[in-house]
C-alpha atoms as a PDB file:
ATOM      1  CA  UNK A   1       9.936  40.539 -43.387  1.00  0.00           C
ATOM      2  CA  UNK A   2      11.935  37.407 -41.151  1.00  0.00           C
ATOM      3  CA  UNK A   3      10.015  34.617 -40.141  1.00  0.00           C
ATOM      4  CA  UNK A   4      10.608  34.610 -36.113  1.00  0.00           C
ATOM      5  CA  UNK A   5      11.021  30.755 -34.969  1.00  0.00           C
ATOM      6  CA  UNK A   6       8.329  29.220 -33.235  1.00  0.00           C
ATOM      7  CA  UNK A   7      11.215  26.825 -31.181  1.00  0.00           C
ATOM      8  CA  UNK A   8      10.983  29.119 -28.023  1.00  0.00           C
ATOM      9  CA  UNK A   9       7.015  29.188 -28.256  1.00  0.00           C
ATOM     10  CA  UNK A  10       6.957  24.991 -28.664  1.00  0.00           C
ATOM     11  CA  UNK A  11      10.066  25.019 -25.520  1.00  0.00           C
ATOM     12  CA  UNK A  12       8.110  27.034 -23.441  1.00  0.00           C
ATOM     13  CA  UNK A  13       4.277  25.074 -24.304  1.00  0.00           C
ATOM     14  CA  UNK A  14       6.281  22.024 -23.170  1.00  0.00           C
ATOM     15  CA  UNK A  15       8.041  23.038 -19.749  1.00  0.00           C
ATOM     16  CA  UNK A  16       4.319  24.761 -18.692  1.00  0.00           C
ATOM     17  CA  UNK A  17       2.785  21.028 -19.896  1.00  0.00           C
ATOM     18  CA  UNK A  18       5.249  19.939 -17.308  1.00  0.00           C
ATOM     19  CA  UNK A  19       4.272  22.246 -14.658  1.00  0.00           C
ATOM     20  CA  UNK A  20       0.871  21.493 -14.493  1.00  0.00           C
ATOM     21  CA  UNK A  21       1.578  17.518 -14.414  1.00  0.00           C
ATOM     22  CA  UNK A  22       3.148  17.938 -11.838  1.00  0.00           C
ATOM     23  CA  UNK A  23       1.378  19.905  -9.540  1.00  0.00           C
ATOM     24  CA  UNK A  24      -1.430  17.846 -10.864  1.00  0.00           C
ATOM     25  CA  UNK A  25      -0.298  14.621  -9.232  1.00  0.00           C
ATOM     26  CA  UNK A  26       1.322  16.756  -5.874  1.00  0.00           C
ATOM     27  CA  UNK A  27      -2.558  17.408  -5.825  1.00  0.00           C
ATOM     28  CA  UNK A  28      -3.290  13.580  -5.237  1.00  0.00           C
ATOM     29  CA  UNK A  29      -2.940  13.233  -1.366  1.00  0.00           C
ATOM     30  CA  UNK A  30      -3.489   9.738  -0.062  1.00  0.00           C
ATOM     31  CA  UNK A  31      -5.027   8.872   3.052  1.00  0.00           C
ATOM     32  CA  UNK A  32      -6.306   6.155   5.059  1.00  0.00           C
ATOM     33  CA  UNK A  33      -9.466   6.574   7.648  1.00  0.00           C
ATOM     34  CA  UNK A  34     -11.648   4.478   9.997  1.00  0.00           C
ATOM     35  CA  UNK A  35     -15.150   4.072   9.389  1.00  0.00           C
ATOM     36  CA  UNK A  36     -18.301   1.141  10.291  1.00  0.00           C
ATOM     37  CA  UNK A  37     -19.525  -1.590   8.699  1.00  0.00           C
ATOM     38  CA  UNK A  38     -23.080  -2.847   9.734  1.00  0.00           C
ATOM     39  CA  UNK A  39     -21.721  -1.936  13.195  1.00  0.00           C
ATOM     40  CA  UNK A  40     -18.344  -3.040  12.882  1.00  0.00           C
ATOM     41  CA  UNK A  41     -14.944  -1.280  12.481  1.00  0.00           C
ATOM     42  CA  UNK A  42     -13.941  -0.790   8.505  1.00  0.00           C
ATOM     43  CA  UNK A  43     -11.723   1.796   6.608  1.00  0.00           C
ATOM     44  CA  UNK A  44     -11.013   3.351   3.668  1.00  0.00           C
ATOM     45  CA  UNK A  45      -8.579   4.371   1.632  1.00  0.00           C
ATOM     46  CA  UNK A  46      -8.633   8.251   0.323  1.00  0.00           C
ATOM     47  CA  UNK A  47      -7.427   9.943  -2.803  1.00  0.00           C
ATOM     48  CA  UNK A  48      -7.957  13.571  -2.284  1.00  0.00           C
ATOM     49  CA  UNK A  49     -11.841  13.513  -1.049  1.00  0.00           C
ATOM     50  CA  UNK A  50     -12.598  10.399  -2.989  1.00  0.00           C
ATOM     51  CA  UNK A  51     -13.024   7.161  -1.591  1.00  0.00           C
ATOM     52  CA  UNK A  52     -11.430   4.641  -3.730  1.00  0.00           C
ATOM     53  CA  UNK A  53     -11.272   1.198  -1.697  1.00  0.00           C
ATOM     54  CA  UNK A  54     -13.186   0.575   1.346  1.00  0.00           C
ATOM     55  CA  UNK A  55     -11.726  -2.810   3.437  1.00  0.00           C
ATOM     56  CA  UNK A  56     -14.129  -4.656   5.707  1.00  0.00           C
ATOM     57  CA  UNK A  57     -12.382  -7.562   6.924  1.00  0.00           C
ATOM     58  CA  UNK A  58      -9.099  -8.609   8.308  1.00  0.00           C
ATOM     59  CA  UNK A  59      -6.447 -10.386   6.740  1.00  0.00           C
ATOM     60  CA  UNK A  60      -3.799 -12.160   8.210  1.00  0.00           C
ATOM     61  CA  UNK A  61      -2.592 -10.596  11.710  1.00  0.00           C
ATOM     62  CA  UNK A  62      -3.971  -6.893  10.311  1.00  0.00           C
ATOM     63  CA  UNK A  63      -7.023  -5.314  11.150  1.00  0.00           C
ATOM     64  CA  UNK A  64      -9.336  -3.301   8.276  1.00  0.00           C
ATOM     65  CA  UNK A  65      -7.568  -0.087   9.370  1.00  0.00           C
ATOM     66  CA  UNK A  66      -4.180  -1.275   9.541  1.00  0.00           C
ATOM     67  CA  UNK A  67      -4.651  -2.451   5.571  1.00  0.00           C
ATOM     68  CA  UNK A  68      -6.047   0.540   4.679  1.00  0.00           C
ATOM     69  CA  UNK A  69      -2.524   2.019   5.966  1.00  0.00           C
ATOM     70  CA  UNK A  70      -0.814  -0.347   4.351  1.00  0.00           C
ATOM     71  CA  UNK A  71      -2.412   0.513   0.970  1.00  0.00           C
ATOM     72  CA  UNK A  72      -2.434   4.135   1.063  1.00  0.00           C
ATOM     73  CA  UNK A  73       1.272   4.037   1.679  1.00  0.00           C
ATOM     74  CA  UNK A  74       1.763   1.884  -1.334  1.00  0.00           C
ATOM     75  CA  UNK A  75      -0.258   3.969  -3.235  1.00  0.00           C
ATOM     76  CA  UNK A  76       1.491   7.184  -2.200  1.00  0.00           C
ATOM     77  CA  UNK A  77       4.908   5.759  -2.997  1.00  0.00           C
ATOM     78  CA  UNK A  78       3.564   4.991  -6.928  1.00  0.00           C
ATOM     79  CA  UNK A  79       2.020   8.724  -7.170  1.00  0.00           C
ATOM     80  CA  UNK A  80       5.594   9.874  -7.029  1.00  0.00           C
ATOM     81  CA  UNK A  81       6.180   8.062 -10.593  1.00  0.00           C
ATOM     82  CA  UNK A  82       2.957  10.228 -11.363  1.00  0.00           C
ATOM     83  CA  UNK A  83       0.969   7.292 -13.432  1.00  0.00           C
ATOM     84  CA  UNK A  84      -2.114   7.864 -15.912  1.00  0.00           C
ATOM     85  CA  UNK A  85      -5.266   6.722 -15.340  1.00  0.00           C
ATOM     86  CA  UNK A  86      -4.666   3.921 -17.436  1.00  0.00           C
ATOM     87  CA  UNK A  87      -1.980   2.633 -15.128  1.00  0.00           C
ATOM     88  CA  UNK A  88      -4.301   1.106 -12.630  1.00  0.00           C
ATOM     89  CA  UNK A  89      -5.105  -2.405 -13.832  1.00  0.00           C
ATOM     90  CA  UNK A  90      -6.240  -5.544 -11.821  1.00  0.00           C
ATOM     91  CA  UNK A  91      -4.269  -8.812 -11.790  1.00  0.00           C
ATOM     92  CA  UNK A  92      -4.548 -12.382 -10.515  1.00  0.00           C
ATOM     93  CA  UNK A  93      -2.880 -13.367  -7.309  1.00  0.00           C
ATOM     94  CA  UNK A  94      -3.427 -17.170  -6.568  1.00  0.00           C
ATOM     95  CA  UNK A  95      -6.993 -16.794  -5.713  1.00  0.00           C
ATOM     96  CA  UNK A  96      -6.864 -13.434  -4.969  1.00  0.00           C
ATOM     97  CA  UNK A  97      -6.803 -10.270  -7.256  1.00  0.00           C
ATOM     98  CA  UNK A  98      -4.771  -7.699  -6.851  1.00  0.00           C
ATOM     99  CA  UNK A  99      -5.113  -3.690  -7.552  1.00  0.00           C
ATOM    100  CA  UNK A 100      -2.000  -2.148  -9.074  1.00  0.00           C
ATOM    101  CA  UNK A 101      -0.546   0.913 -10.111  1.00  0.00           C
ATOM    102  CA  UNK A 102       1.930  -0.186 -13.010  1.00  0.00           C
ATOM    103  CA  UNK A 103       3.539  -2.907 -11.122  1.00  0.00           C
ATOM    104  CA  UNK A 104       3.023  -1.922  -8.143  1.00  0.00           C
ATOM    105  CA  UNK A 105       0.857  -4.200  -5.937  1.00  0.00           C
ATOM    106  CA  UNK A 106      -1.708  -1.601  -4.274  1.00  0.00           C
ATOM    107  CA  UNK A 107      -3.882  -4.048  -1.932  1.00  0.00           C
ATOM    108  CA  UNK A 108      -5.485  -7.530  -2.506  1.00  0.00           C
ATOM    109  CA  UNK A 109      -9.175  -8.797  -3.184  1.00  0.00           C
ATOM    110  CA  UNK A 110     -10.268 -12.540  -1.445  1.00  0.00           C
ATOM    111  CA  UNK A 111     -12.891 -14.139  -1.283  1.00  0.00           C
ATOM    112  CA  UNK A 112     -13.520 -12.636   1.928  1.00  0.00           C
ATOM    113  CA  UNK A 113     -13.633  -9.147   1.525  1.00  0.00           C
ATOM    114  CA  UNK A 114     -15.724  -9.621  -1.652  1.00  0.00           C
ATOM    115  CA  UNK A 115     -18.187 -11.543   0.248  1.00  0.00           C
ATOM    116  CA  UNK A 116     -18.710  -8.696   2.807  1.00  0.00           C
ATOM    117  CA  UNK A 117     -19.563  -6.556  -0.167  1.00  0.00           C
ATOM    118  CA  UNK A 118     -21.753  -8.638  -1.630  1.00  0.00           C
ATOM    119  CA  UNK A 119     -19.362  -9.290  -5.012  1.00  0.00           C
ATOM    120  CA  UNK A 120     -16.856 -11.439  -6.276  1.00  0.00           C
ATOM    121  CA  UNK A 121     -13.155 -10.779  -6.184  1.00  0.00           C
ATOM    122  CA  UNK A 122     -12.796  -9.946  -9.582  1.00  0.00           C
ATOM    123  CA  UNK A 123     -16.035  -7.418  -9.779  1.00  0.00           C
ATOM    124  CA  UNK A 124     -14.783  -5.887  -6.749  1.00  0.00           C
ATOM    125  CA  UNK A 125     -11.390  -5.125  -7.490  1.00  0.00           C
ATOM    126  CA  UNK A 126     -12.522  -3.542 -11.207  1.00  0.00           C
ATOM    127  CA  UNK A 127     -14.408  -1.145  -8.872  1.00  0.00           C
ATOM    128  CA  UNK A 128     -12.118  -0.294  -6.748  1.00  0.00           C
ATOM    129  CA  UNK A 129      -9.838   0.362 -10.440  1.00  0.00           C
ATOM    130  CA  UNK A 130     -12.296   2.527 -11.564  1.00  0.00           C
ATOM    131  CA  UNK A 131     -12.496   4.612  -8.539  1.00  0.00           C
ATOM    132  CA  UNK A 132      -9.134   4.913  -8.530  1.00  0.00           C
ATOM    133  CA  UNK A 133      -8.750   6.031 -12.060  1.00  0.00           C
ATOM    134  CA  UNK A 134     -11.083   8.523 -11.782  1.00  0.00           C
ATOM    135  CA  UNK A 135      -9.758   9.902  -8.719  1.00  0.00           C
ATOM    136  CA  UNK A 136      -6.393  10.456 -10.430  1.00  0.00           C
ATOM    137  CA  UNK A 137      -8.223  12.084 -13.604  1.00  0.00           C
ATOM    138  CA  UNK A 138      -9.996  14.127 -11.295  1.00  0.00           C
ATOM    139  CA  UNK A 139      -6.947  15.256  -9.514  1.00  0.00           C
ATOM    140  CA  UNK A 140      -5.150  15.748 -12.909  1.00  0.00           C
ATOM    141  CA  UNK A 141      -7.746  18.138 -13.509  1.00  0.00           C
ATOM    142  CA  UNK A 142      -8.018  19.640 -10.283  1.00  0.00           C
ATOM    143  CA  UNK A 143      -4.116  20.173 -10.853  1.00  0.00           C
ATOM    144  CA  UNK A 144      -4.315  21.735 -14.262  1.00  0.00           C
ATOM    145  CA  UNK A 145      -6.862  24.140 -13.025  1.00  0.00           C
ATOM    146  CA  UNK A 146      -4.537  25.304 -10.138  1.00  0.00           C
ATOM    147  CA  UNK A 147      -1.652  25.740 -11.963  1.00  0.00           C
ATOM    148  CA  UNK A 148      -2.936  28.031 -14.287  1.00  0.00           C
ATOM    149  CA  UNK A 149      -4.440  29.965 -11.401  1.00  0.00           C
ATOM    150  CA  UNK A 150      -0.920  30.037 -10.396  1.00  0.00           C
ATOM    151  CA  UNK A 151       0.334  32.290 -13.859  1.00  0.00           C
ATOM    152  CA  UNK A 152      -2.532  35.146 -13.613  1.00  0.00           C
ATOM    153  CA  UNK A 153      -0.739  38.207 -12.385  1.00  0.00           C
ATOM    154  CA  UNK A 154      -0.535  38.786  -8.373  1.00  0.00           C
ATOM    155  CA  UNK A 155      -0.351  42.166  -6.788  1.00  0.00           C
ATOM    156  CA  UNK A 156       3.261  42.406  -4.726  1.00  0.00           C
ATOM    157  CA  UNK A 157       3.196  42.524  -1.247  1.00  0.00           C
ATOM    158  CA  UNK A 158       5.399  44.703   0.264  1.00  0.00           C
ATOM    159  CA  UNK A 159       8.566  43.499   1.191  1.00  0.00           C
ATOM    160  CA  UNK A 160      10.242  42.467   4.907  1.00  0.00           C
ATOM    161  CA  UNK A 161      12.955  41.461   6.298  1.00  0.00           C
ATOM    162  CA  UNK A 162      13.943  37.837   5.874  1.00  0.00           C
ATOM    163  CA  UNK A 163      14.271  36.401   9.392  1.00  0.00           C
ATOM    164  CA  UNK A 164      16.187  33.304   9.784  1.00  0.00           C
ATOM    165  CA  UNK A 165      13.761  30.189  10.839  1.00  0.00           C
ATOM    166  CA  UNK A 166      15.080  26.720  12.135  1.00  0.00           C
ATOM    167  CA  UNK A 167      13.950  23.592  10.636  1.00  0.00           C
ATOM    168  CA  UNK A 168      12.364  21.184  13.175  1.00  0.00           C
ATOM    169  CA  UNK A 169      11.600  17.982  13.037  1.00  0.00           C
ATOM    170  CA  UNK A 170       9.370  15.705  14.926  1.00  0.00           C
ATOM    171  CA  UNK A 171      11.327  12.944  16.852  1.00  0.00           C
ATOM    172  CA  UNK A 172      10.336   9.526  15.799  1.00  0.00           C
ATOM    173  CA  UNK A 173       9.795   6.863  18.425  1.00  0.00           C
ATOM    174  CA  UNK A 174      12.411   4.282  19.142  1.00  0.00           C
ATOM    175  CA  UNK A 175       9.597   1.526  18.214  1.00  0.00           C
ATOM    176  CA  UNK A 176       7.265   3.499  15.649  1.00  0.00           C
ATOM    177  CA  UNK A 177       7.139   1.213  12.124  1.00  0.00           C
ATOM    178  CA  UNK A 178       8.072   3.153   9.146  1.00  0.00           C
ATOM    179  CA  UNK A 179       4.544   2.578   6.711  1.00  0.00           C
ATOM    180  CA  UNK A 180       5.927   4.688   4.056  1.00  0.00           C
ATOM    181  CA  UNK A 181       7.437   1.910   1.774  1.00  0.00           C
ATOM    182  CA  UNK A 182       6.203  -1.660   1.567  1.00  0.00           C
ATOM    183  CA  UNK A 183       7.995  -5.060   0.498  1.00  0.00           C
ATOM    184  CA  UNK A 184       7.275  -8.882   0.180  1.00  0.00           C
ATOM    185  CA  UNK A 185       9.247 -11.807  -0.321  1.00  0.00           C
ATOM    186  CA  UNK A 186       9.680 -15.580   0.166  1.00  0.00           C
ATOM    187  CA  UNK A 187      11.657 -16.953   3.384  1.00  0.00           C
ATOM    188  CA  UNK A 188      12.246 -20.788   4.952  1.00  0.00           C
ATOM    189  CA  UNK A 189       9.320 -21.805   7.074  1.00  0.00           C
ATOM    190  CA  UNK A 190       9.727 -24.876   9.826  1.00  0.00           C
ATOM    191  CA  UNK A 191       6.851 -26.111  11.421  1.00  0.00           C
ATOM    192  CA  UNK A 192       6.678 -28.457  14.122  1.00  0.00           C
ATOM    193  CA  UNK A 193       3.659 -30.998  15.191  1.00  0.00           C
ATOM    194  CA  UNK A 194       3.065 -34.401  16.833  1.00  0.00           C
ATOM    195  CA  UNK A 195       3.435 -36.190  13.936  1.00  0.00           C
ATOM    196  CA  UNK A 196       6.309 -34.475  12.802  1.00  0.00           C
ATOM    197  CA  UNK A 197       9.050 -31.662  11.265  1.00  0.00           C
ATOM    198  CA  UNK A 198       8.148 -29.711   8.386  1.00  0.00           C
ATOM    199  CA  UNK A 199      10.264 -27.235   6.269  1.00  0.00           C
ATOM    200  CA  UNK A 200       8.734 -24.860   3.238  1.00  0.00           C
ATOM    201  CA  UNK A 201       8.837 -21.105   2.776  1.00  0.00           C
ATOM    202  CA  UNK A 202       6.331 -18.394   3.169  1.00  0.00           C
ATOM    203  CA  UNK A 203       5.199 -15.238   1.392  1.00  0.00           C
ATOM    204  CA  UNK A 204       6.178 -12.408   3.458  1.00  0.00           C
ATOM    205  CA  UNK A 205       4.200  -8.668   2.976  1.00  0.00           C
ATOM    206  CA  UNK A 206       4.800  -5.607   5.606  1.00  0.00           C
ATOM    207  CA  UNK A 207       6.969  -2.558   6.188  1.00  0.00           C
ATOM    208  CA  UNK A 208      10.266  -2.479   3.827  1.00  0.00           C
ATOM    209  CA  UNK A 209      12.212  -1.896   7.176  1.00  0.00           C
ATOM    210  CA  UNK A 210      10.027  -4.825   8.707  1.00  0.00           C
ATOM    211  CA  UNK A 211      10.565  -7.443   5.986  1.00  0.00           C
ATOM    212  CA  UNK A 212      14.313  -6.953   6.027  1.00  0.00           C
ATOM    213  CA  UNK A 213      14.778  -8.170   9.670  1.00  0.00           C
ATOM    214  CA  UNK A 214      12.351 -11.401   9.075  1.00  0.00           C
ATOM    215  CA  UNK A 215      14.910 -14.685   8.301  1.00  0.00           C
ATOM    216  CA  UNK A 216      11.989 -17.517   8.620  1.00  0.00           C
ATOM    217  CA  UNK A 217       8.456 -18.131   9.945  1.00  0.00           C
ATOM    218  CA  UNK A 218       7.654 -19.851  12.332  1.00  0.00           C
ATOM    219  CA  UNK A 219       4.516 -22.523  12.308  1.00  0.00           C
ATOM    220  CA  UNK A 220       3.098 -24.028  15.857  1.00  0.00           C
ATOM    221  CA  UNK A 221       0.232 -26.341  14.984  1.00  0.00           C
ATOM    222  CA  UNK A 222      -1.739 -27.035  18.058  1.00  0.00           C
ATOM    223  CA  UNK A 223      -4.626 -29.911  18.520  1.00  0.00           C
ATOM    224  CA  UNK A 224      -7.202 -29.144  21.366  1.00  0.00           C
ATOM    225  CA  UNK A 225      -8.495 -32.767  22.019  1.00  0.00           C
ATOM    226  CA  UNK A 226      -9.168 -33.872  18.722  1.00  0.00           C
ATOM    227  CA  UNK A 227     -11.955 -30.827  18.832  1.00  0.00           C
ATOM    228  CA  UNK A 228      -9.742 -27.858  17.165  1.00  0.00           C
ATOM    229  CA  UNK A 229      -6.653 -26.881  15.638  1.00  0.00           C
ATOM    230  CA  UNK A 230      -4.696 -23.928  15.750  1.00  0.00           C
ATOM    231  CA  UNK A 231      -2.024 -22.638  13.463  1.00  0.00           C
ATOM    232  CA  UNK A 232       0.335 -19.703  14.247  1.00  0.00           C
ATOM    233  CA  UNK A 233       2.565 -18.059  11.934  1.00  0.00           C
ATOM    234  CA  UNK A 234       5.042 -15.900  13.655  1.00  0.00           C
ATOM    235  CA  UNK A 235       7.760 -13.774  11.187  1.00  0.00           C
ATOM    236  CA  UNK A 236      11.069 -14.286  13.433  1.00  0.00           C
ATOM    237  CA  UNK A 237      14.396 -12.552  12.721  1.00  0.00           C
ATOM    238  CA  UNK A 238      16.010 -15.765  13.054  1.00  0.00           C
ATOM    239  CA  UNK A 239      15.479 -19.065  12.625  1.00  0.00           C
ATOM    240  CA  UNK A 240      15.821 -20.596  16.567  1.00  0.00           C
ATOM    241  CA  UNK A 241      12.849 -22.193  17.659  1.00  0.00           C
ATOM    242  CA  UNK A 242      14.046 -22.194  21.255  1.00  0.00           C
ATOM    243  CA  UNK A 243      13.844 -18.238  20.983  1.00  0.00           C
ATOM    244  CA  UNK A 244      11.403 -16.959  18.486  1.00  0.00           C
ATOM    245  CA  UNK A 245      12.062 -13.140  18.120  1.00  0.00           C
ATOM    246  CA  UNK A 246       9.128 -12.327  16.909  1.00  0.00           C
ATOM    247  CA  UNK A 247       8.942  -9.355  13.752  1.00  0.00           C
ATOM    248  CA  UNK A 248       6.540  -6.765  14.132  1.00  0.00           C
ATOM    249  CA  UNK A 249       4.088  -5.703  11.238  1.00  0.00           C
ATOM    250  CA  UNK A 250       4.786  -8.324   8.900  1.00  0.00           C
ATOM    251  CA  UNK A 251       2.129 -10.737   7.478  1.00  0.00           C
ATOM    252  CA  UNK A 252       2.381 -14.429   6.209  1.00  0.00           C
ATOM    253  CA  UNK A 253       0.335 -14.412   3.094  1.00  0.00           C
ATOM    254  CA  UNK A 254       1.007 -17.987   1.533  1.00  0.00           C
ATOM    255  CA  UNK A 255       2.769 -20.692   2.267  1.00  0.00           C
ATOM    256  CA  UNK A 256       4.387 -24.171   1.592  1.00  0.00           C
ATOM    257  CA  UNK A 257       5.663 -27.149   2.667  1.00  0.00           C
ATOM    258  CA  UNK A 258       6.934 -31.292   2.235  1.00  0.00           C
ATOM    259  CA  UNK A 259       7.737 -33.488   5.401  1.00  0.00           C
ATOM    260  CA  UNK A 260      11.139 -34.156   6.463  1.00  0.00           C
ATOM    261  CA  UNK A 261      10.780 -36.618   9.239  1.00  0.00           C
ATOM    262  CA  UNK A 262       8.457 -38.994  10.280  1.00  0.00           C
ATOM    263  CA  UNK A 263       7.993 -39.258  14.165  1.00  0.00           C
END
């Protein structure tokens, strides 16, 4: 009697292994909604039907909702390297912690936001990890259960007549930001006061399209009478302080600086 090879059965165990990852993590739709907090706007961020971070305050020039946009498009541009579970990890930022997928920087924790939940910036972002990590194993799941759904026999339908269908696309406005990819990075920063000129550099975050058009920041420092101060950050395409041209979408998240000139 010959032995038949079990190759083609090990071949084929591996490409259906395949099949199911991957309509496992196609399973894992992000989204970002608006919601109330104690009365005031909030938002979350969605994998699937599972909450996994919930943002209460502002931070920098973006509201709750607009970070929860930010961070679901982040996190839908790492689902397409489909990551494990055990990908999502929490790391120090400065003063901050920050939520990753591998190294991909998902959304920040300050002291802020962990205040308005009652926690600490470190205890918060570990639970926004763990609901995130058990989203993903529960779409993994979800995905593996579908798939082999997929490969029980179907009764055929009866067959018609192929007609030919146009693909359409919706327009996109001349001024609508593209959220689907995000970026960062470190420009020149001049700031001007009464007692002098200023030059450092500032942590950029926004829109990939958005960041690339920002050359410098911008910093007016305004006293009101000795009774307030105001500082404004403003992301400008170039660096003209006669014109600022002011960059949509983009926050300031740190910055830096040593004086120049004495007035």
């Amino acid at each position: 009697m010959r032995r038949r090879s079990k190759a083609p059965v090990l071949l084929a165990t591996a490409l259906f292994g395949g099949l199911i990852a991957a309509v496992a993590f196609s399973a894992a739709t992000v989204s970002a909604r608006a919601t109330e907090r104690n009365g005031r706007p909030a938002a979350e961020v969605v994998v699937g039907k599972a909450t996994v971070v919930e943002l209460f305050t502002s931070a920098g020039h973006y509201s709750p909702m607009q970070r929860a946009e930010i961070a679901a498009g982040r996190l839908q541009s790492a689902l397409k390297e489909k990551p494990k579970p055990t990908d999502v990890k929490v790391s120090p930022i400065g003063k901050e912690q920050g939520l990753y997928v591998r190294d991909r920087l998902i959304v920040t924790v300050g002291k802020a936001e962990a205040a308005a939940h009652k926690s600490t910036p470190g205890a918060l972002a570990k639970s926004w990890q763990k609901h995130l990590a058990q989203a993903l194993s529960e779409s993994d799941q979800a995905g593996a259960a579908s798939a082999q759904a997929d490969q029980a026999p179907q009764p055929e339908e009866p067959k018609v007549a192929d007609k030919p269908v146009e693909p359409t696309a919706a327009p996109k406005a001349a001024d609508e930001i593209d959220w689907s990819g995000t970026a960062q990075k470190w420009v020149p920063i001049l700031s001007i006061e009464q007692g002098g000129a200023y030059i450092g550099a500032a942590q950029i975050a926004g829109p990939t399209e958005q960041v690339e058009k920002v050359k410098g920041v911008a910093e007016l420092r305004l006293s009101l009478k000795n009774i307030a101060r105001i500082y404004a950050y403003i992301p400008v395409s170039s660096i003209n302080l006669t014109k600022l041209d002011r960059v949509q979408g983009v926050s300031v998240w740190a910055t830096g600086d040593i004086r120049l000139v004495r007035f």
